[in-house]
Structure formats: C-alpha cells, structure tokens
Protein backbone atom coordinates (compact mmCIF):
# COMPACT_ATOMS: atom_id res chain seq x y z
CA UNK A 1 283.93 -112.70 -179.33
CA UNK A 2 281.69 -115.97 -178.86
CA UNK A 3 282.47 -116.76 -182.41
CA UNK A 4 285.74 -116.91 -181.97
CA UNK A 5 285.99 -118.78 -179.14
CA UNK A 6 283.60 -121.64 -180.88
CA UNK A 7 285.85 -121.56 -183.57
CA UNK A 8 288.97 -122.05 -181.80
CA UNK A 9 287.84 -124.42 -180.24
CA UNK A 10 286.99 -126.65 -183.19
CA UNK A 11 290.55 -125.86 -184.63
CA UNK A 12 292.01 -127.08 -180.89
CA UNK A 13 289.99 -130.15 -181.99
CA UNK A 14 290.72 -130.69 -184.85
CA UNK A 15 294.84 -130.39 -184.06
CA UNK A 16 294.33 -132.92 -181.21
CA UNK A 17 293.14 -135.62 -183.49
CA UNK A 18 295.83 -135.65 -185.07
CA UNK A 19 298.56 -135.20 -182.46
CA UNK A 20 296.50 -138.32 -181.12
CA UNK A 21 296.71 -140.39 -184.41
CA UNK A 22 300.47 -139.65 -184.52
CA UNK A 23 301.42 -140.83 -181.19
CA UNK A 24 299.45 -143.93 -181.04
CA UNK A 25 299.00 -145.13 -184.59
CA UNK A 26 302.86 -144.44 -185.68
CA UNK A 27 305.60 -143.45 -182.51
CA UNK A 28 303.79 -145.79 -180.08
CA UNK A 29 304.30 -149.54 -182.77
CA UNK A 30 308.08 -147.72 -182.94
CA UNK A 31 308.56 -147.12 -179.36
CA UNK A 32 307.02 -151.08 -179.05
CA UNK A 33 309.75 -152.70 -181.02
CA UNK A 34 312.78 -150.39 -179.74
CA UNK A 35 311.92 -152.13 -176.56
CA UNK A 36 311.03 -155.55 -177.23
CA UNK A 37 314.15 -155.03 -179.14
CA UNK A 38 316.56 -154.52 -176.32
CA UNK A 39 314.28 -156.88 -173.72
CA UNK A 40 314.94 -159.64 -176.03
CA UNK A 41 318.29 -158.80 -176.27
CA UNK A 42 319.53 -158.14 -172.65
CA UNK A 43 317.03 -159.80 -170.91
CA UNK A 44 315.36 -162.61 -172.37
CA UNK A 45 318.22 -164.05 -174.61
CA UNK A 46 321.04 -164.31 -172.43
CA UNK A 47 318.53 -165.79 -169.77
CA UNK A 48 317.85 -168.82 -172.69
CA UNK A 49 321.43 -169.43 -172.93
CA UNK A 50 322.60 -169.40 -169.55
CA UNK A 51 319.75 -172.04 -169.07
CA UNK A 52 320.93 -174.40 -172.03
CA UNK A 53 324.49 -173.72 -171.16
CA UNK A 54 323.41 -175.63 -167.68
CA UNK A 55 321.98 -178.12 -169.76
CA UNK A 56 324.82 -179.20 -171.36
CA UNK A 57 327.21 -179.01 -168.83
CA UNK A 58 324.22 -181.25 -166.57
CA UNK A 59 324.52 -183.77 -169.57
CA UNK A 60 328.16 -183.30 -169.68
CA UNK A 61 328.54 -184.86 -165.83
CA UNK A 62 325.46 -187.41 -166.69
CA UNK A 63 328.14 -188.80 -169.23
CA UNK A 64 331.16 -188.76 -167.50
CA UNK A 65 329.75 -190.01 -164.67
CA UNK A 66 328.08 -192.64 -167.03
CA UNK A 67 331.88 -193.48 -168.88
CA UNK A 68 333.18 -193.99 -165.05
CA UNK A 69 330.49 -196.64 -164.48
CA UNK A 70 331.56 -198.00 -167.38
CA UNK A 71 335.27 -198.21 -166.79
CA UNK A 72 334.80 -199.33 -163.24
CA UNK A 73 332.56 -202.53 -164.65
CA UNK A 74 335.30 -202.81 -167.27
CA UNK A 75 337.78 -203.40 -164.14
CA UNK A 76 335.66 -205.41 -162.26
CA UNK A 77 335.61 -209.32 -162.51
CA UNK A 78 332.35 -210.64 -160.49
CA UNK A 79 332.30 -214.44 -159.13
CA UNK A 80 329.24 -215.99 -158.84
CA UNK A 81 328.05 -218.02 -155.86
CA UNK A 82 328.78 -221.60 -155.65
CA UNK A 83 326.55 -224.17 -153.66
CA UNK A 84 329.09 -226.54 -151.69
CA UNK A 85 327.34 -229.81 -150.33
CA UNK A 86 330.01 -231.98 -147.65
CA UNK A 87 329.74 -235.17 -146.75
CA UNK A 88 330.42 -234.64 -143.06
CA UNK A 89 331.25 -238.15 -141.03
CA UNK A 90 332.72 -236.27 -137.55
CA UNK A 91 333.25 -233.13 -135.92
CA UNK A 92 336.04 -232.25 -132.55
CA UNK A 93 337.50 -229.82 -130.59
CA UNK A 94 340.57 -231.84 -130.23
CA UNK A 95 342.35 -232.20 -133.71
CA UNK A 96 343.82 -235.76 -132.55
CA UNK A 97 340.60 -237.07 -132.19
CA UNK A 98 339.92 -235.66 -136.13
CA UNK A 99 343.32 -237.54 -137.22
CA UNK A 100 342.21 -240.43 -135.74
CA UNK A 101 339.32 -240.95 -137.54
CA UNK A 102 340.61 -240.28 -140.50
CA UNK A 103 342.76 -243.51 -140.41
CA UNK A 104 340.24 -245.28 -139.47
CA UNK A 105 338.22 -243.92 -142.43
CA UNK A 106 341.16 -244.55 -144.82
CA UNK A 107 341.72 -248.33 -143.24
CA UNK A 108 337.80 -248.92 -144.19
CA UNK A 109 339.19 -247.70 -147.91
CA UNK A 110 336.80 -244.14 -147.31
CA UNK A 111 337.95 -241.02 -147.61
CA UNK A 112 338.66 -238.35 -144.71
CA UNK A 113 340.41 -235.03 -144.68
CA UNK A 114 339.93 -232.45 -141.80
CA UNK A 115 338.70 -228.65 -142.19
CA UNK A 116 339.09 -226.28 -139.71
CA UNK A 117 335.66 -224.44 -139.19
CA UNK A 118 334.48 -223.45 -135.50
CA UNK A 119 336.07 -226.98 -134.55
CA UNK A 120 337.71 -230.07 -136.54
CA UNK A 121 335.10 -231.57 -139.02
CA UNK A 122 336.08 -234.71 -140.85
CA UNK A 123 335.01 -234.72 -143.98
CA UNK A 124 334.69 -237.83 -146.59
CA UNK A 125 333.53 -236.10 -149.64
CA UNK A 126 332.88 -232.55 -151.39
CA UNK A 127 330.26 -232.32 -153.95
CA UNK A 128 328.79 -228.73 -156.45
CA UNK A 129 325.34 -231.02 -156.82
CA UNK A 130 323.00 -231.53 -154.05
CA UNK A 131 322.00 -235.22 -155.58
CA UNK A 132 326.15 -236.33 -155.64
CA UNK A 133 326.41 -235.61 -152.37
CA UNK A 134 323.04 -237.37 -151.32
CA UNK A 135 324.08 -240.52 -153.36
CA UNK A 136 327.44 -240.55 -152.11
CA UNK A 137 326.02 -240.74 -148.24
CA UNK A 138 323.91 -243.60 -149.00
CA UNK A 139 326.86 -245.48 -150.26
CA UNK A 140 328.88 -244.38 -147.11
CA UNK A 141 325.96 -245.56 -144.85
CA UNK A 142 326.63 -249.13 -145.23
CA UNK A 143 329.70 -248.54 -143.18
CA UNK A 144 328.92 -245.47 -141.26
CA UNK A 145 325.73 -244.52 -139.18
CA UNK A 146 326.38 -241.19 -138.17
CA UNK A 147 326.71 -238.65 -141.43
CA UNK A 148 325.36 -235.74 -142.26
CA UNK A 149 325.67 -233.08 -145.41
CA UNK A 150 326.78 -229.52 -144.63
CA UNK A 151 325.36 -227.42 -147.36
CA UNK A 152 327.09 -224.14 -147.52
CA UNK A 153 326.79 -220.55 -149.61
CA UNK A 154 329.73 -219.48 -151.02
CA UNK A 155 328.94 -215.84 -152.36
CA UNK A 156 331.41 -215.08 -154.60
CA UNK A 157 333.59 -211.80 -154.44
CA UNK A 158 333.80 -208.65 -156.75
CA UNK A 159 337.78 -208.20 -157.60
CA UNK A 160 338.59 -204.48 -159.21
CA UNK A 161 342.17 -204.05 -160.14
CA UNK A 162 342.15 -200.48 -161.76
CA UNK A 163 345.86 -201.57 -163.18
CA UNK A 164 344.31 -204.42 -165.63
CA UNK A 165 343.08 -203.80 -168.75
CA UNK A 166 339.76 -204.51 -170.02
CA UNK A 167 340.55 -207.25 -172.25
CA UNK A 168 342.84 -208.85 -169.27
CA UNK A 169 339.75 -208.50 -166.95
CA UNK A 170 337.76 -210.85 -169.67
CA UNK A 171 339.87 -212.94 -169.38
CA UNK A 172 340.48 -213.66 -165.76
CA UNK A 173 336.45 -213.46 -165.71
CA UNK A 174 336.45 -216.36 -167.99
CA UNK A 175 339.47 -218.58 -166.03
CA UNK A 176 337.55 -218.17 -162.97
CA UNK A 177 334.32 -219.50 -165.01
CA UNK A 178 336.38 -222.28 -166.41
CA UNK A 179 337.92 -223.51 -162.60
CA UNK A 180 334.49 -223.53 -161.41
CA UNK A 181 332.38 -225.41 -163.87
CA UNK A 182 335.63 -228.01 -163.86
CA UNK A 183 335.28 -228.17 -160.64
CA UNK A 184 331.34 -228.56 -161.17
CA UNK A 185 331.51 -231.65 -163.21
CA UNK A 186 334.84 -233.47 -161.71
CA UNK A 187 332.90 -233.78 -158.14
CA UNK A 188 330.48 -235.76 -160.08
CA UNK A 189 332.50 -237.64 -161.38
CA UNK A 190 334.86 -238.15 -158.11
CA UNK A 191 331.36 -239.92 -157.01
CA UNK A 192 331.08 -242.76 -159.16
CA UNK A 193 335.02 -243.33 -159.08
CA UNK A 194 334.41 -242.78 -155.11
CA UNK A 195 331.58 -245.93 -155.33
CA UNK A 196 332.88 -248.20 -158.71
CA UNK A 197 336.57 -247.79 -157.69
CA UNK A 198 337.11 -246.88 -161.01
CA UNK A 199 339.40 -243.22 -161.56
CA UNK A 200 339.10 -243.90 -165.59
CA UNK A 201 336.30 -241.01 -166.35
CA UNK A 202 337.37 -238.77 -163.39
CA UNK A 203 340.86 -238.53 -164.65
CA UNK A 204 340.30 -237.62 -168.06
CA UNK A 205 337.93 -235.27 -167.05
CA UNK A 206 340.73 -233.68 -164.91
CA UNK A 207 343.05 -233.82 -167.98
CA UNK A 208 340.74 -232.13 -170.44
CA UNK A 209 340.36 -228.95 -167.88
CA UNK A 210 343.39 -228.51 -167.14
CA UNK A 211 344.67 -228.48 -170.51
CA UNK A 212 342.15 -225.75 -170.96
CA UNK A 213 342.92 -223.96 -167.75
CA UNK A 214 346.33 -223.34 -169.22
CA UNK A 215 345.41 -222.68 -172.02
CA UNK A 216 343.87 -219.37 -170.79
CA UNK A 217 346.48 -218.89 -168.36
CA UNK A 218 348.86 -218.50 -170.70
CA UNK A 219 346.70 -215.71 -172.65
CA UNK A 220 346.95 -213.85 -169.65
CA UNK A 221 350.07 -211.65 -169.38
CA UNK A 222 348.77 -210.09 -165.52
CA UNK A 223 350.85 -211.51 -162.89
CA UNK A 224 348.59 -210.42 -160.20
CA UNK A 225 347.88 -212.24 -156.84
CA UNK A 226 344.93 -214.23 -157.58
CA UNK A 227 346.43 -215.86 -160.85
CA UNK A 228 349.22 -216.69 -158.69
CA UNK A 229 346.96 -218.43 -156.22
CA UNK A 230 345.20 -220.46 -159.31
CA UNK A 231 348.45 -220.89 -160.90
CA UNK A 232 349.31 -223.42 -157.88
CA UNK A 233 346.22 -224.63 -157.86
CA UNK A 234 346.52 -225.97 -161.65
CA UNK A 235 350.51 -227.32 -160.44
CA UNK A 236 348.19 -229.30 -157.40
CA UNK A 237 346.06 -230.53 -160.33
CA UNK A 238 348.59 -231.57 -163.02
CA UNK A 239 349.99 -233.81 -160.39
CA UNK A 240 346.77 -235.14 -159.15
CA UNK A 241 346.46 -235.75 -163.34
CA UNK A 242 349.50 -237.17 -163.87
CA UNK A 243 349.72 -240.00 -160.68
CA UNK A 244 345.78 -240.98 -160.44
CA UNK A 245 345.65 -244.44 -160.38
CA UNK A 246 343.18 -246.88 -158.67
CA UNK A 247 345.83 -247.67 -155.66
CA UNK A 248 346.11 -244.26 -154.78
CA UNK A 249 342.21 -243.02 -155.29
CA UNK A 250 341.50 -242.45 -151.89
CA UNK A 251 344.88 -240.18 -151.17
CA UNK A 252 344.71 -238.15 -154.36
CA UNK A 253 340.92 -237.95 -153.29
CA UNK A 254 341.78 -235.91 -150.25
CA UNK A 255 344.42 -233.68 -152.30
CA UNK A 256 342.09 -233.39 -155.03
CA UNK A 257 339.39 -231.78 -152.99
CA UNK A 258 342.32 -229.49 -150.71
CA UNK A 259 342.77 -227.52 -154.09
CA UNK A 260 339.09 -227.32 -153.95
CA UNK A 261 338.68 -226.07 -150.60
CA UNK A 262 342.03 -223.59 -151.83
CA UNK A 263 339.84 -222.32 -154.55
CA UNK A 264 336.51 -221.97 -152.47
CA UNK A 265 338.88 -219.28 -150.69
CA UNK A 266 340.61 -217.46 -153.52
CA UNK A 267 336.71 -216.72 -155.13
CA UNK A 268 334.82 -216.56 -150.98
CA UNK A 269 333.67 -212.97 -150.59
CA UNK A 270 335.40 -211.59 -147.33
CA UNK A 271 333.34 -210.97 -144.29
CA UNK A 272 333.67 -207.21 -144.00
CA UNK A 273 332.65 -206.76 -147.58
C-alpha cells in the first residue's frame, strides 16, 4: 500500500509539470496578446485619436482666428501722429477782441487767423518742424513782444471700413501719407515765403502735391466719407495753387493753413477712442 501511494504521487508530479508548462509557457503569451489586442483597440487607440482630433480642430481656430487678424489689418488704415508747432500771438474769451487783432496783424503785413480751442487764440503761423516755427517767431519778434509756440500731439486715428477692399485700403493709406508729408514740407516752405516775401518755391511746391494728390485720388474708386472730406481739401488747395501771388500772400496764408487745420481733424483720433 505505501508503494503505491509513493508512486502516485510521483505520477501526480510528474502530470503537474506539465499542466504547469502548458498554462504559462503557451495559453498564458496567447491570453497576453488577445488582450493587449482589444486594450489597444478599444481603449488606447480611440483615446490617441480623440486627442489629435482636438489638436486639429485647436489649430483649426488658431488659424481662423489668425486669417481674421489678418483681414481686420487688411481693413484697417492707421494714421500716424503728427507734431503741430503754432505760432501763437493772442488768446480771448471774447471773439471781437480775436478779430481785432487780426487786422491789426494783417495792417502790420503778418498773418492772423483765429482757432477756437478753450477760448479764441490768434494764430500767425502753423509749422510740422519745431525749428520753422522757432525761426518764424524770431522774425515776428521785431514787431511783436508777446508770442509764444503751442506745440501740440496729434495722435492719429485707426479707420476700419469692413466694405473696402484691401487694395482700396492701400491706397487711402498711401493718400493720407502723401497729404501729410505735403503738408510737412509746404510749412517750411510757407516760412521763408512768410520772411523773403517771396511765394515762388512755396507755390510750386503746392503744385507738385497736388498734382500727385489727384493723382491717387483718382485710383481710388471708394466714395467714402473721409475721401470726401480730402477731396475738398485738394479743391481749397488747387485754388490756393492757382491765385498765389505776392499781393495776396498773407490772405491765401490764412486759407492755406484752414485746410490744414481741416485735415488735422479728418486724421485727429477722437476722444472716446
């Protein structure tokens, strides 16, 4: 009986061994990949492309909102700022008193013309150029005592028209650059015609930008309110052009700088922006 227990026992073993070997060495690697199979397939895959579907549609609003930078910068014309140095000879609350002294400025062959800030100020010249403006008073001294110069900021304004189109808004951008360097170098020149009495150089100048000015007028088929505004503007200076003469200097002086002071408020940023 003890034999056959001890032998059993070895043949229980034995049998074990290899139930073991089968189960780990062959069904377990099978059972291993079924499942890594379907976790890779249910589980881990559709997590990957959920993720890089949210990466495209991230980049997807990254570029449009990119493209409606773009098109808003496309529609967008900004002015830049514009240093304005006056020539101020008197300042009242009572806008006879202003008149006044501007004919007795224009008797003593000087310039006046009258802008309405927090009062009346008289004015007697308008320059882009710190140094014109500084001249210009020392010539004015030897008749006047009391002058001072005004200088003044003008920050430019950012127009949007949505309506234009882009090659339209290059355009304008380039008028407006055109007005204000004309303006830039005919205020220098209204200096020395201002001291020599002499409206030769000033005139031409004058001539030469306005023929440009409508030049690019004309290449611009929007019929919006601010080329309106500089449309009159360039009629004021064709005029001004055309009946310049040394008689007149002093008149058309005063007219010449009112389209300036018009302009100064087409490009002048508004307060509440």
């Amino acid at each position: 009986m003890g034999r056959y227990k001890r032998k059993y026992r070895k043949r229980q073993t034995s049998k074990d061994k290899l139930v073991f070997i089968v189960l780990f060495g062959i069904i377990s690697p099978i059972v291993s990949i079924i499942l890594g199979f379907f976790l890779v397939k249910y589980m881990i895959y559709p997590k990957f492309i959920s993720d890089n579907n949210n990466s495209v549609t991230n980049n997807s609003v990254l570029e449009q909102e990119g493209t409606e930078d773009t098109n808003s910068s496309n529609n967008q014309v900004n002015i830049n700022n514009l240093n304005i140095f006056s020539v101020q000879t008197g300042s009242f609350s009572d806008l006879d008193n202003a008149k006044s002294l501007v004919k007795s400025l224009n008797n003593k062959n000087i310039p006046g013309y009258i802008v309405k800030l927090d009062n009346y100020k008289v004015l007697s010249g308008t320059f882009l150029n710190q140094i014109d403006a500084e001249e210009y008073k020392q010539f004015l001294n030897q008749n006047i005592e009391e002058i001072f110069i005004n200088e003044n900021i003008i920050e430019g304004k950012s127009l949007i028209n949505e309506e234009v189109e882009k090659e339209a808004v290059k355009k304008i951008s380039e008028l407006i650059d055109a007005y204000s360097k004309s303006y830039i170098n005919e205020t220098t020149l209204w200096k020395e015609a201002l001291i020599s009495k002499d409206q030769s150089k000033v005139k031409e100048m004058i001539s030469k930008n306005n023929k440009l000015l409508a030049d690019i007028h004309k290449e611009i088929e929007s019929k919006n309110e601010l080329i309106s505004n500089l449309n009159i503007i360039l009629d004021s200076r064709m005029k001004i052009q055309e009946e310049l003469n040394k008689e007149n200097l002093i008149a058309y002086y005063s007219d010449y700088n009112k389209t300036l002071i018009e302009y100064i408020n087409i490009i002048r940023k508004d307060e509440g922006d």
